[in-house]
N, C-alpha and C. Protein backbone atom coordinates (compact mmCIF):
# COMPACT_ATOMS: atom_id res chain seq x y z
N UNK A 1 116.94 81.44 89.90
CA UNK A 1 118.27 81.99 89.92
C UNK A 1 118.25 83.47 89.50
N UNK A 2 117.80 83.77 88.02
CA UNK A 2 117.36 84.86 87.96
C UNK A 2 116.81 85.76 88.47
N UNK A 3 115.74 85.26 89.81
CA UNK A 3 114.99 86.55 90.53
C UNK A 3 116.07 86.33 91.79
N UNK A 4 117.08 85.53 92.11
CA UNK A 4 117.81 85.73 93.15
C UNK A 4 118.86 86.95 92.70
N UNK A 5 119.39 87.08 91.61
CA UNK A 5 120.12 88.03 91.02
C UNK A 5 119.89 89.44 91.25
N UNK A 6 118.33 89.66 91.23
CA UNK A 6 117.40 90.42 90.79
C UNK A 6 117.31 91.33 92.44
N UNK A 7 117.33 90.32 93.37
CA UNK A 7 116.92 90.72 94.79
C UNK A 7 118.29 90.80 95.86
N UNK A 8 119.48 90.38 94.95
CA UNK A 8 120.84 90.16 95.81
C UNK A 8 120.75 91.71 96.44
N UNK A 9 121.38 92.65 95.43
CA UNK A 9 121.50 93.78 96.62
C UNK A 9 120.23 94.34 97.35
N UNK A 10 119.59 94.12 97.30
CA UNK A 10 118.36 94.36 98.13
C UNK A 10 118.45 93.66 99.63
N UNK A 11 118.59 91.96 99.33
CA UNK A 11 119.15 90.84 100.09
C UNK A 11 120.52 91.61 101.25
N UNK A 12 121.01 92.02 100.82
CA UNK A 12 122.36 92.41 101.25
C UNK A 12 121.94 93.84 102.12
N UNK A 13 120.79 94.35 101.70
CA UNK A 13 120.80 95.92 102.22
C UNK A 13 119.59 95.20 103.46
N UNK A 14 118.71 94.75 103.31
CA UNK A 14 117.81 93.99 104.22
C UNK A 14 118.87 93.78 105.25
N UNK A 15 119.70 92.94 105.33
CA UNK A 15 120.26 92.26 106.68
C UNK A 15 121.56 93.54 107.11
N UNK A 16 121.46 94.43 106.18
CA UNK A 16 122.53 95.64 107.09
C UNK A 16 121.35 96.07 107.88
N UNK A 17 120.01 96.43 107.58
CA UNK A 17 119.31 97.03 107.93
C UNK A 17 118.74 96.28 109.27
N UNK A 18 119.03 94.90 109.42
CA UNK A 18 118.31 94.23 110.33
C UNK A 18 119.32 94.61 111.45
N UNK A 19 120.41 94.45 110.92
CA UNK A 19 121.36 94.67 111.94
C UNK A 19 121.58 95.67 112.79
N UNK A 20 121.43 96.80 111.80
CA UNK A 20 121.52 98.29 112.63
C UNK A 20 120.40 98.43 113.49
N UNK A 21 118.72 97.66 113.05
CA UNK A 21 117.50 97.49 114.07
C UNK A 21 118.37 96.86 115.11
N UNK A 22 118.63 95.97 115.21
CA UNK A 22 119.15 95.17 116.10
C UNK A 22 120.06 95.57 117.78
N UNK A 23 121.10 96.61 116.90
CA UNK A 23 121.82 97.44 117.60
C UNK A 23 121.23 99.17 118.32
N UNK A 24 119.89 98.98 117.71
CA UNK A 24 119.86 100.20 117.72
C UNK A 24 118.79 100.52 119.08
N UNK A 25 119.34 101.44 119.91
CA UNK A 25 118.51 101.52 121.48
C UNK A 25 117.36 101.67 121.18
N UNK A 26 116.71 102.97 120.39
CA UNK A 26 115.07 103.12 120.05
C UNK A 26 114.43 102.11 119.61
N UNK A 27 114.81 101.48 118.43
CA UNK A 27 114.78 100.27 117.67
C UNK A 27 113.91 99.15 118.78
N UNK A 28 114.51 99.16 119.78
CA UNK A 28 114.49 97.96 120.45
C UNK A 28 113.30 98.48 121.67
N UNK A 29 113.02 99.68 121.64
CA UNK A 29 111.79 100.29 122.18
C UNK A 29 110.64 99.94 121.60
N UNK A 30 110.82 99.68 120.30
CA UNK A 30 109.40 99.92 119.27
C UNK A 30 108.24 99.17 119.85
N UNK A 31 107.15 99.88 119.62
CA UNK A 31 105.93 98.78 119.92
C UNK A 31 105.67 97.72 119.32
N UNK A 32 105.84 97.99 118.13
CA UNK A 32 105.75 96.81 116.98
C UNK A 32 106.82 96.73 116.77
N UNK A 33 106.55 95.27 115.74
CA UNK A 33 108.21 94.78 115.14
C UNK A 33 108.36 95.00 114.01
N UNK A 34 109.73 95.21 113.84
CA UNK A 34 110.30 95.33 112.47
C UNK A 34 109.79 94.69 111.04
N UNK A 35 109.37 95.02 109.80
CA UNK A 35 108.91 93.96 109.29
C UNK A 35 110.01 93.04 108.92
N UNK A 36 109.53 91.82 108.43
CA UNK A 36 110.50 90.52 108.53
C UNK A 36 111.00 90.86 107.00
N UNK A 37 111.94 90.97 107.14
CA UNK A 37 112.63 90.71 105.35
C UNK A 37 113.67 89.91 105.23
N UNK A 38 113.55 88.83 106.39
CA UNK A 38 114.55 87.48 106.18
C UNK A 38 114.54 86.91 104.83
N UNK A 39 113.01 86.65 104.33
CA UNK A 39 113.49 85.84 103.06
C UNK A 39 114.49 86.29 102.08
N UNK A 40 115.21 87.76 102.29
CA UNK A 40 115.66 88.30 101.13
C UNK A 40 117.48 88.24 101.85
N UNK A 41 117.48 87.02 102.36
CA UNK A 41 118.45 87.06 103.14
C UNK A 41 119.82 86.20 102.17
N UNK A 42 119.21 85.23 101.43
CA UNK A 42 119.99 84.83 100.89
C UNK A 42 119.11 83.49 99.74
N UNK A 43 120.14 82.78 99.08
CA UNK A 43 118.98 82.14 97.80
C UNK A 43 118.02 81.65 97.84
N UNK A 44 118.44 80.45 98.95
CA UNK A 44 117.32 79.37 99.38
C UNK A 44 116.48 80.25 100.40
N UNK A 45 116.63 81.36 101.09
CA UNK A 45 115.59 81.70 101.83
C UNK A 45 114.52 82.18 101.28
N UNK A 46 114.91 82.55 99.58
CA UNK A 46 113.85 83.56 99.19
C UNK A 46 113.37 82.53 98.10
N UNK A 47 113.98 81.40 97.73
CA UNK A 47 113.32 80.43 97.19
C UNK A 47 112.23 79.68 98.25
N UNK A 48 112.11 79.29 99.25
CA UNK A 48 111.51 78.59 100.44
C UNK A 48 110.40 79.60 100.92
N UNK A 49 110.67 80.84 100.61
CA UNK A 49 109.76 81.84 101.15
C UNK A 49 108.99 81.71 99.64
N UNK A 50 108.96 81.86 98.78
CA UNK A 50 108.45 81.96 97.04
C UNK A 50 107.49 80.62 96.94
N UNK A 51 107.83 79.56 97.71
CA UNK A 51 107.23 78.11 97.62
C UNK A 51 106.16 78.14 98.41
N UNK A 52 106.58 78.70 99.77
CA UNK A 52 105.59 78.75 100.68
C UNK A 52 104.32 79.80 100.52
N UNK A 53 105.11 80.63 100.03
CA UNK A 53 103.46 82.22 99.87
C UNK A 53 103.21 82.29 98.22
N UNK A 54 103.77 81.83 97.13
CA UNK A 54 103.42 81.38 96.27
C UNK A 54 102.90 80.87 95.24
N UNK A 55 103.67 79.76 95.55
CA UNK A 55 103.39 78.54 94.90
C UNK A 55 102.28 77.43 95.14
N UNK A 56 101.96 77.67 96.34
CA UNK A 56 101.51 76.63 97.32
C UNK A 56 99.89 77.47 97.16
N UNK A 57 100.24 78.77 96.68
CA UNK A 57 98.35 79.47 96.79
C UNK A 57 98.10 79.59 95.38
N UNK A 58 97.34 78.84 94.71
CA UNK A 58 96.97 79.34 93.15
C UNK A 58 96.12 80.25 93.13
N UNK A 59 96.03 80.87 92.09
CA UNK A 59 95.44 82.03 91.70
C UNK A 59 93.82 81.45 91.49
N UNK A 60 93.04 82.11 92.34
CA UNK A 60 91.50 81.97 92.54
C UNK A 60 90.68 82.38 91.22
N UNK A 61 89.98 82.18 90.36
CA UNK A 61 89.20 82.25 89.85
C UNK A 61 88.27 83.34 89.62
N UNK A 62 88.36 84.24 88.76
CA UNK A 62 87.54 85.64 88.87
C UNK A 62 85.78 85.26 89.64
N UNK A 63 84.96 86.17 90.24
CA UNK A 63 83.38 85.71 90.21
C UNK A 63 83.32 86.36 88.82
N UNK A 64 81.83 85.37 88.80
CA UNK A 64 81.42 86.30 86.97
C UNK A 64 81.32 88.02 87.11
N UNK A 65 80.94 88.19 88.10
CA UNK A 65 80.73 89.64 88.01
C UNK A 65 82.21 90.56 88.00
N UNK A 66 83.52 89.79 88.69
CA UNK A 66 84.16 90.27 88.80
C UNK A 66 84.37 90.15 86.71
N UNK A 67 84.29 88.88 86.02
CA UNK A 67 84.72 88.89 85.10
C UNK A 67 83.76 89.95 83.87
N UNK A 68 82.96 90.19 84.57
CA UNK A 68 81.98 90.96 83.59
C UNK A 68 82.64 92.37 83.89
N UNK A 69 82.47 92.94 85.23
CA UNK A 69 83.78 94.06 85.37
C UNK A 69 84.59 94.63 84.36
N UNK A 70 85.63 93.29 84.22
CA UNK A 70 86.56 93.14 83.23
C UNK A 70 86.35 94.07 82.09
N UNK A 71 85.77 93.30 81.76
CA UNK A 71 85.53 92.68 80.59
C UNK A 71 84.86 94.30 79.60
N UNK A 72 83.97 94.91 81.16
CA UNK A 72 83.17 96.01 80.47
C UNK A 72 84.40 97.22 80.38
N UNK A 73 85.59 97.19 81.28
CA UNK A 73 86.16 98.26 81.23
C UNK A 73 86.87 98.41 79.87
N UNK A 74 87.61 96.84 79.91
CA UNK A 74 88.36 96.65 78.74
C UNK A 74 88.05 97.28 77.21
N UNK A 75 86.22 97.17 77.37
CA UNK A 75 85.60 97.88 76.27
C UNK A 75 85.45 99.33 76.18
N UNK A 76 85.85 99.83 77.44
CA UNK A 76 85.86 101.27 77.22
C UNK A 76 84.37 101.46 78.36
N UNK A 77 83.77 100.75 78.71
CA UNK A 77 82.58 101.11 79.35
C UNK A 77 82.75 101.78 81.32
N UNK A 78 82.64 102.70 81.52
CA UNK A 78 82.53 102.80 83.01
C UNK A 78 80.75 102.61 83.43
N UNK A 79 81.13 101.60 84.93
CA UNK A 79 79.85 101.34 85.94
C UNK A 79 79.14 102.16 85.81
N UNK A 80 77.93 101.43 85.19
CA UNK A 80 76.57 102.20 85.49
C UNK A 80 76.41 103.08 83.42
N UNK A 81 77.31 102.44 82.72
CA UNK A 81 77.52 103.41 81.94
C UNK A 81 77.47 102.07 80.38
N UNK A 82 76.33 101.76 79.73
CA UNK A 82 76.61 100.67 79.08
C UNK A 82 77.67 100.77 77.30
N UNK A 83 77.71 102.34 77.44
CA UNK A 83 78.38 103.11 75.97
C UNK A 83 79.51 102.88 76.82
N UNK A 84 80.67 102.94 75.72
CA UNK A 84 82.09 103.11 75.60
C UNK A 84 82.42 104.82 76.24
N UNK A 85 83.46 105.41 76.51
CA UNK A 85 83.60 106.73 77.73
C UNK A 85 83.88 107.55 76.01
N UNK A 86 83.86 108.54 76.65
CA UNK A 86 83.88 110.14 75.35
C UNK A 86 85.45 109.71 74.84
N UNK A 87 86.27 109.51 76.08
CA UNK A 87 87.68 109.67 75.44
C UNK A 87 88.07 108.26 74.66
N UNK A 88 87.41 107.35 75.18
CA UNK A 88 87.84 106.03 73.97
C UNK A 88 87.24 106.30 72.74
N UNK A 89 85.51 106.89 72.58
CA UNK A 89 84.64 107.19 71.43
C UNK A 89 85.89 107.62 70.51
N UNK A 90 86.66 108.72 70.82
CA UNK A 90 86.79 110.21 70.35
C UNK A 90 88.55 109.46 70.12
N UNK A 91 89.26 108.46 70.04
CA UNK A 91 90.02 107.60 69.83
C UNK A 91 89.80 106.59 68.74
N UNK A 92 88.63 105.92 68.53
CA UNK A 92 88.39 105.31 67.62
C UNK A 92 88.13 106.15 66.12
């Protein structure tokens, strides 16, 4: 409910905007299409759209390396670099 609140006038400016594509002579030239911003069309669309791209995909699992990455920046370390950087040193 809260992120519907959050996206109403947005929701509302999306479907003026679809509309004026709609009506509009060039518009209807385009090579490509418009991007889709139906889900922001109204509650249940952007709840049903939130379920489907979502909810439905959990969040994958770092690789270790991605987690070692992490893990080294967090410490202040840049790639290739096993010390902490001058400007974190010079912070502590």
């Amino acid at each position: 409910m809260e992120l519907w609140l959050r996206c109403q006038v947005f929701g509302e400016s999306a479907k003026v905007l679809r509309q004026a594509l709609l009506d509009a002579e060039l518009a209807k030239q385009a090579k490509q299409p418009a991007e889709d911003l139906s889900m922001f069309e109204n509650q249940q669309a952007l709840c049903n759209w939130l379920h489907n791209q979502v909810a439905l995909h959990p969040f994958r699992q770092p690789s270790a390396a991605e987690s070692e990455a992490v893990r080294g920046v967090s410490q202040g370390q840049t790639p290739g670099n096993s010390r902490p950087s001058a400007a974190l040193a010079a912070a502590m």
